[in-house]
Protein backbone atom coordinates (compact mmCIF):
# COMPACT_ATOMS: atom_id res chain seq x y z
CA UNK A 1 -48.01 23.15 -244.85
CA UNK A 2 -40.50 16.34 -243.53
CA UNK A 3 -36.97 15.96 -244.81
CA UNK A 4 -36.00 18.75 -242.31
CA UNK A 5 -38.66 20.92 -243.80
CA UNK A 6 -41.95 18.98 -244.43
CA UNK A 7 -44.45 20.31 -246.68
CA UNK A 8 -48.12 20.51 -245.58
CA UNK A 9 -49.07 18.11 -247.82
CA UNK A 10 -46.59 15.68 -246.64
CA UNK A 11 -47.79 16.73 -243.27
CA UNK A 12 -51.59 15.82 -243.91
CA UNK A 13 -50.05 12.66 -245.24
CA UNK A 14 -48.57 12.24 -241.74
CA UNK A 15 -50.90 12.91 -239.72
CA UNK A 16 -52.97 10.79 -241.42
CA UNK A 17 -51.70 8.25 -240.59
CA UNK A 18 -51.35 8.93 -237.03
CA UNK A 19 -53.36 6.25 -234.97
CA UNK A 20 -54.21 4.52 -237.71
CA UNK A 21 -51.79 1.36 -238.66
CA UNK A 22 -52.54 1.86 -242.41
CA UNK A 23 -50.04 4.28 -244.78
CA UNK A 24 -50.28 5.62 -247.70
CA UNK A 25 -49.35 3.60 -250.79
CA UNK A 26 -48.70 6.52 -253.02
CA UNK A 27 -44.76 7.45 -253.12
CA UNK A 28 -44.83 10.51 -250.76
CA UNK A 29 -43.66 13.91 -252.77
CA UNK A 30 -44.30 11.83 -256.18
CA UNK A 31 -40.79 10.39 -255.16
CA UNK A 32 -41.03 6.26 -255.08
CA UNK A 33 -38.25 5.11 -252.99
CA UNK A 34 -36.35 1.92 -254.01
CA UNK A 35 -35.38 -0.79 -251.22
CA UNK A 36 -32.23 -0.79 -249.50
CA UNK A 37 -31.13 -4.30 -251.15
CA UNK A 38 -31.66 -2.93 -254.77
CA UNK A 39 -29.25 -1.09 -255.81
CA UNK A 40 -29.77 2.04 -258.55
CA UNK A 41 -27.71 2.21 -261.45
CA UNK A 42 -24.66 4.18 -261.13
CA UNK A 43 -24.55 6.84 -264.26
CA UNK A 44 -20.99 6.67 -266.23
CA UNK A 45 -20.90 10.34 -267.29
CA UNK A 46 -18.59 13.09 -265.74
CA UNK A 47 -19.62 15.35 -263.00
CA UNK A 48 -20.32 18.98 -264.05
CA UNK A 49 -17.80 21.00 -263.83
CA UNK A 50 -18.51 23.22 -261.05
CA UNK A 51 -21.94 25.49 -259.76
CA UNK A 52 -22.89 28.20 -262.02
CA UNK A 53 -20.54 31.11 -261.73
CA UNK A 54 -23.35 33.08 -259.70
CA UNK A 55 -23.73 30.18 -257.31
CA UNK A 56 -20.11 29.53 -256.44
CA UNK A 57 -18.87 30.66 -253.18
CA UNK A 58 -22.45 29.82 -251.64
CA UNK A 59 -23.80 32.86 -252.44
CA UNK A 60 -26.91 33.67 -254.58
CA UNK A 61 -27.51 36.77 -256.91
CA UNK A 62 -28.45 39.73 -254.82
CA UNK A 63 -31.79 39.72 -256.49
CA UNK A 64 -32.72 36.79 -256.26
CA UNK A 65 -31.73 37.17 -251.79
CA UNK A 66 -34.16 40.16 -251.80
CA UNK A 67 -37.24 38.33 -253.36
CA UNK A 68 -36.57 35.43 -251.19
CA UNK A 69 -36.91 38.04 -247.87
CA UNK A 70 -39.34 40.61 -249.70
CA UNK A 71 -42.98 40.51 -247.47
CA UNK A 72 -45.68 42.39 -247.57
CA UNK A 73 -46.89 45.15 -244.88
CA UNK A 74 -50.09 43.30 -244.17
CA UNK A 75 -47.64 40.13 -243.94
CA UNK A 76 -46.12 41.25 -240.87
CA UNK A 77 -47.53 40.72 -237.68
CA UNK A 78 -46.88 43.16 -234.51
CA UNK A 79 -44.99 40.62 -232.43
CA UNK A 80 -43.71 36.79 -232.62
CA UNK A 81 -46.41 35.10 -231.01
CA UNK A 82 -48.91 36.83 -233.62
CA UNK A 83 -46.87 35.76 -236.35
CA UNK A 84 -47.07 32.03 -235.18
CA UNK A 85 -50.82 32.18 -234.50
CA UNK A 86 -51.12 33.22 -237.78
CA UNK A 87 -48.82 31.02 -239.84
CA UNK A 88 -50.30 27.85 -237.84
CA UNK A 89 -53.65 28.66 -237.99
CA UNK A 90 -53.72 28.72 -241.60
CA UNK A 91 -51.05 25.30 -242.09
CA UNK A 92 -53.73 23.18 -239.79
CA UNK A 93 -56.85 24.46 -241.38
CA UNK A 94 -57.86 22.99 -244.84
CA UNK A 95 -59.37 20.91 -247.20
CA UNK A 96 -57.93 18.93 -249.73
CA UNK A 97 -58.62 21.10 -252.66
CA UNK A 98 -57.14 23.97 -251.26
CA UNK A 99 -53.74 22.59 -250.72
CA UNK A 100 -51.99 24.39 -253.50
CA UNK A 101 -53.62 28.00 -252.48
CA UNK A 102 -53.26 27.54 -248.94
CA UNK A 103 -49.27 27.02 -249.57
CA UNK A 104 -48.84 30.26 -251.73
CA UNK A 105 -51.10 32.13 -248.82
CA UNK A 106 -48.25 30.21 -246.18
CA UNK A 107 -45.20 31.88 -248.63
CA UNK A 108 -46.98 35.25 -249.03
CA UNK A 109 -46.66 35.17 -244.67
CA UNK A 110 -43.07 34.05 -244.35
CA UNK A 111 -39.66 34.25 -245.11
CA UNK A 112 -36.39 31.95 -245.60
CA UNK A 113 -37.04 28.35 -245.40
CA UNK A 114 -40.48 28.35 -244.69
CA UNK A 115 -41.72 30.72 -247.43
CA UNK A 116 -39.17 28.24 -249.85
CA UNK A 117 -40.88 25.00 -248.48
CA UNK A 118 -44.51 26.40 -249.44
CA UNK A 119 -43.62 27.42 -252.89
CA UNK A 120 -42.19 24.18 -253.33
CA UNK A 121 -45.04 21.88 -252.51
CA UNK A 122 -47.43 24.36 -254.09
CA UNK A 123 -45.33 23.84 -257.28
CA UNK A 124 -45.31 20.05 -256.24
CA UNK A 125 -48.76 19.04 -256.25
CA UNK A 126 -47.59 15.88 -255.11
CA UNK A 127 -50.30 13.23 -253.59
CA UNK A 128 -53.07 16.04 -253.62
CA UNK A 129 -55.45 13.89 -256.43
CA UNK A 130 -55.29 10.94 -253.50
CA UNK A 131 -56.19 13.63 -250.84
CA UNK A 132 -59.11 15.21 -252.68
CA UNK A 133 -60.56 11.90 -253.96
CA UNK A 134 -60.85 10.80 -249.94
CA UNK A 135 -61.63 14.48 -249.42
CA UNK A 136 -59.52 14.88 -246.66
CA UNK A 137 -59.72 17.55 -244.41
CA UNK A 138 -57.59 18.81 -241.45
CA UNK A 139 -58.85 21.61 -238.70
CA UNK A 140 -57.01 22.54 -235.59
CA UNK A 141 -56.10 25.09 -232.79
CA UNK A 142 -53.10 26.34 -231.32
CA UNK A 143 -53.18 25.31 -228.14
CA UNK A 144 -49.32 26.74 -227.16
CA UNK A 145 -46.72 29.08 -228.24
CA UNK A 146 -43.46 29.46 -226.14
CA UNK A 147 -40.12 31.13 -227.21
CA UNK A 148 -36.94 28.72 -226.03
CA UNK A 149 -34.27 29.51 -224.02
CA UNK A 150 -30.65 29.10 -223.67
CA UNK A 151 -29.30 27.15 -226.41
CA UNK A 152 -32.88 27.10 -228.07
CA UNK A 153 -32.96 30.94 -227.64
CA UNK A 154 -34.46 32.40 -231.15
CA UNK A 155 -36.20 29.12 -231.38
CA UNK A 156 -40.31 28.82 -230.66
CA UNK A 157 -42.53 25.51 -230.03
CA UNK A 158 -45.96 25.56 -231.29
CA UNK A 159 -48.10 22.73 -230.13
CA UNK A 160 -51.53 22.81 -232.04
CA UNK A 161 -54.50 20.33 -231.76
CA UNK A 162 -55.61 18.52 -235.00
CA UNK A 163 -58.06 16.43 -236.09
CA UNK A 164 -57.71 15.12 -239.54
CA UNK A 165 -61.46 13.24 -241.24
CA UNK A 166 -62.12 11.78 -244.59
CA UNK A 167 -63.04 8.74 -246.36
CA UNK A 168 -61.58 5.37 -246.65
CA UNK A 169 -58.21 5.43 -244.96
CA UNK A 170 -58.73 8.87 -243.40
CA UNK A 171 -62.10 7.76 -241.33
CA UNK A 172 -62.42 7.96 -237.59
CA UNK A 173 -58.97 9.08 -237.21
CA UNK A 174 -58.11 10.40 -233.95
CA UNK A 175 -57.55 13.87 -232.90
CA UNK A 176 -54.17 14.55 -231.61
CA UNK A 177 -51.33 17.34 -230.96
CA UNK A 178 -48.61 18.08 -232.92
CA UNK A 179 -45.65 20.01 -232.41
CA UNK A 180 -43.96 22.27 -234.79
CA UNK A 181 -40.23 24.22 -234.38
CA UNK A 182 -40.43 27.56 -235.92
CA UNK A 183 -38.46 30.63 -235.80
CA UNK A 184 -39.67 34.57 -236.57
CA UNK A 185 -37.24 37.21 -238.00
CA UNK A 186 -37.92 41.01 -237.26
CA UNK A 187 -38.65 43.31 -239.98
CA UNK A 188 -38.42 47.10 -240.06
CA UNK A 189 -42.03 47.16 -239.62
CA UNK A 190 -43.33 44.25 -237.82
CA UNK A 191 -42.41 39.89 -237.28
CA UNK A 192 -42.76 37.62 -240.14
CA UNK A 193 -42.38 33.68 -239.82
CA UNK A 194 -38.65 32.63 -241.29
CA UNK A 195 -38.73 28.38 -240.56
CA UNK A 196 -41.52 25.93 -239.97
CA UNK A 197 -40.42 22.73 -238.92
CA UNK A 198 -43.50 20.00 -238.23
CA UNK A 199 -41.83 17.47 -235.21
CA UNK A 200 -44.85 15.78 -234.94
């Protein structure tokens, strides 16, 4: 299912790692990152001119808002907490192979940042070949749910117990928790999940 928004993949890339001191050497996201003494080339052409004229102002075609919040009845869930069950019952439980499916089955149950994430690292693809070829795995519970309050009012922690096996790199990792911020938005008929945000 980690800039502010981690994909599952880069989540199962994560977690890993956890307990183990060995990472990853493929660039995460197919993105390689380039040290902090090298410096990239700086491109001499002129800027654009300005965002597409239905982009300026910070505002998106009207169409394109309504697919972006259109869910489907079965979707929704009767309250928050169901939602969440849901949502993170389905990001910790996979295999490898699956990755790309299980994302567009995590944007056909949300909304808002969370659906966009999915669709993005089901598009992606990213790392999956190394995943499959160690034929990684990752199954958990949710083990907590609780709305916050005052200034985290609207906000919900999920904590959810993992344990992440494979070959190679991925064998005899631990099991662990993991925490995840997330946030639910009503709908006329029912609560869909609106932002998934893996802490840990």
């Amino acid at each position: 299912m980690r800039a502010r928004h981690p994909p599952l993949l880069l989540l199962a890339l994560v977690v890993a790692g956890c307990g183990s001191a060995h990472r990853s050497a493929s660039p995460l996201l197919g993105r390689s990152i380039t040290p902090s003494h090298e410096r990239a080339p700086v491109a001499e052409t002129p800027a654009p001119a300005g965002d597409p004229p239905s982009e300026r102002g910070g505002t998106i075609p009207p169409a394109a808002r309504a697919a972006q919040r259109s869910v489907s009845p079965a979707a929704l869930a009767a309250t928050p907490r169901e939602a969440l069950v849901r949502y993170a019952l389905l990001y910790v439980n996979w295999r490898a192979a699956q990755l790309p499916a299980r994302e567009r089955e995590l944007a056909a149950l949300s909304i808002g940042t969370a659906r966009l994430t999915a669709l993005q690292t089901a598009t992606a693809g990213s790392g999956a070949g190394a995943l499959v070829a160690s034929d990684v795995a990752n199954s958990g519970q949710v083990i907590a749910v609780t709305p916050g309050e005052g200034a985290a009012a609207g906000q919900w922690v999920v904590v959810t117990q993992e344990q992440t096996t494979g070959r190679g790199a991925y064998a005899g990792l631990p099991p662990g928790p993991h925490v995840t911020l997330a946030r639910v938005t009503r709908e006329s008929r029912g609560w869909v999940v609106s932002a998934w945000d893996p802490a840990s």
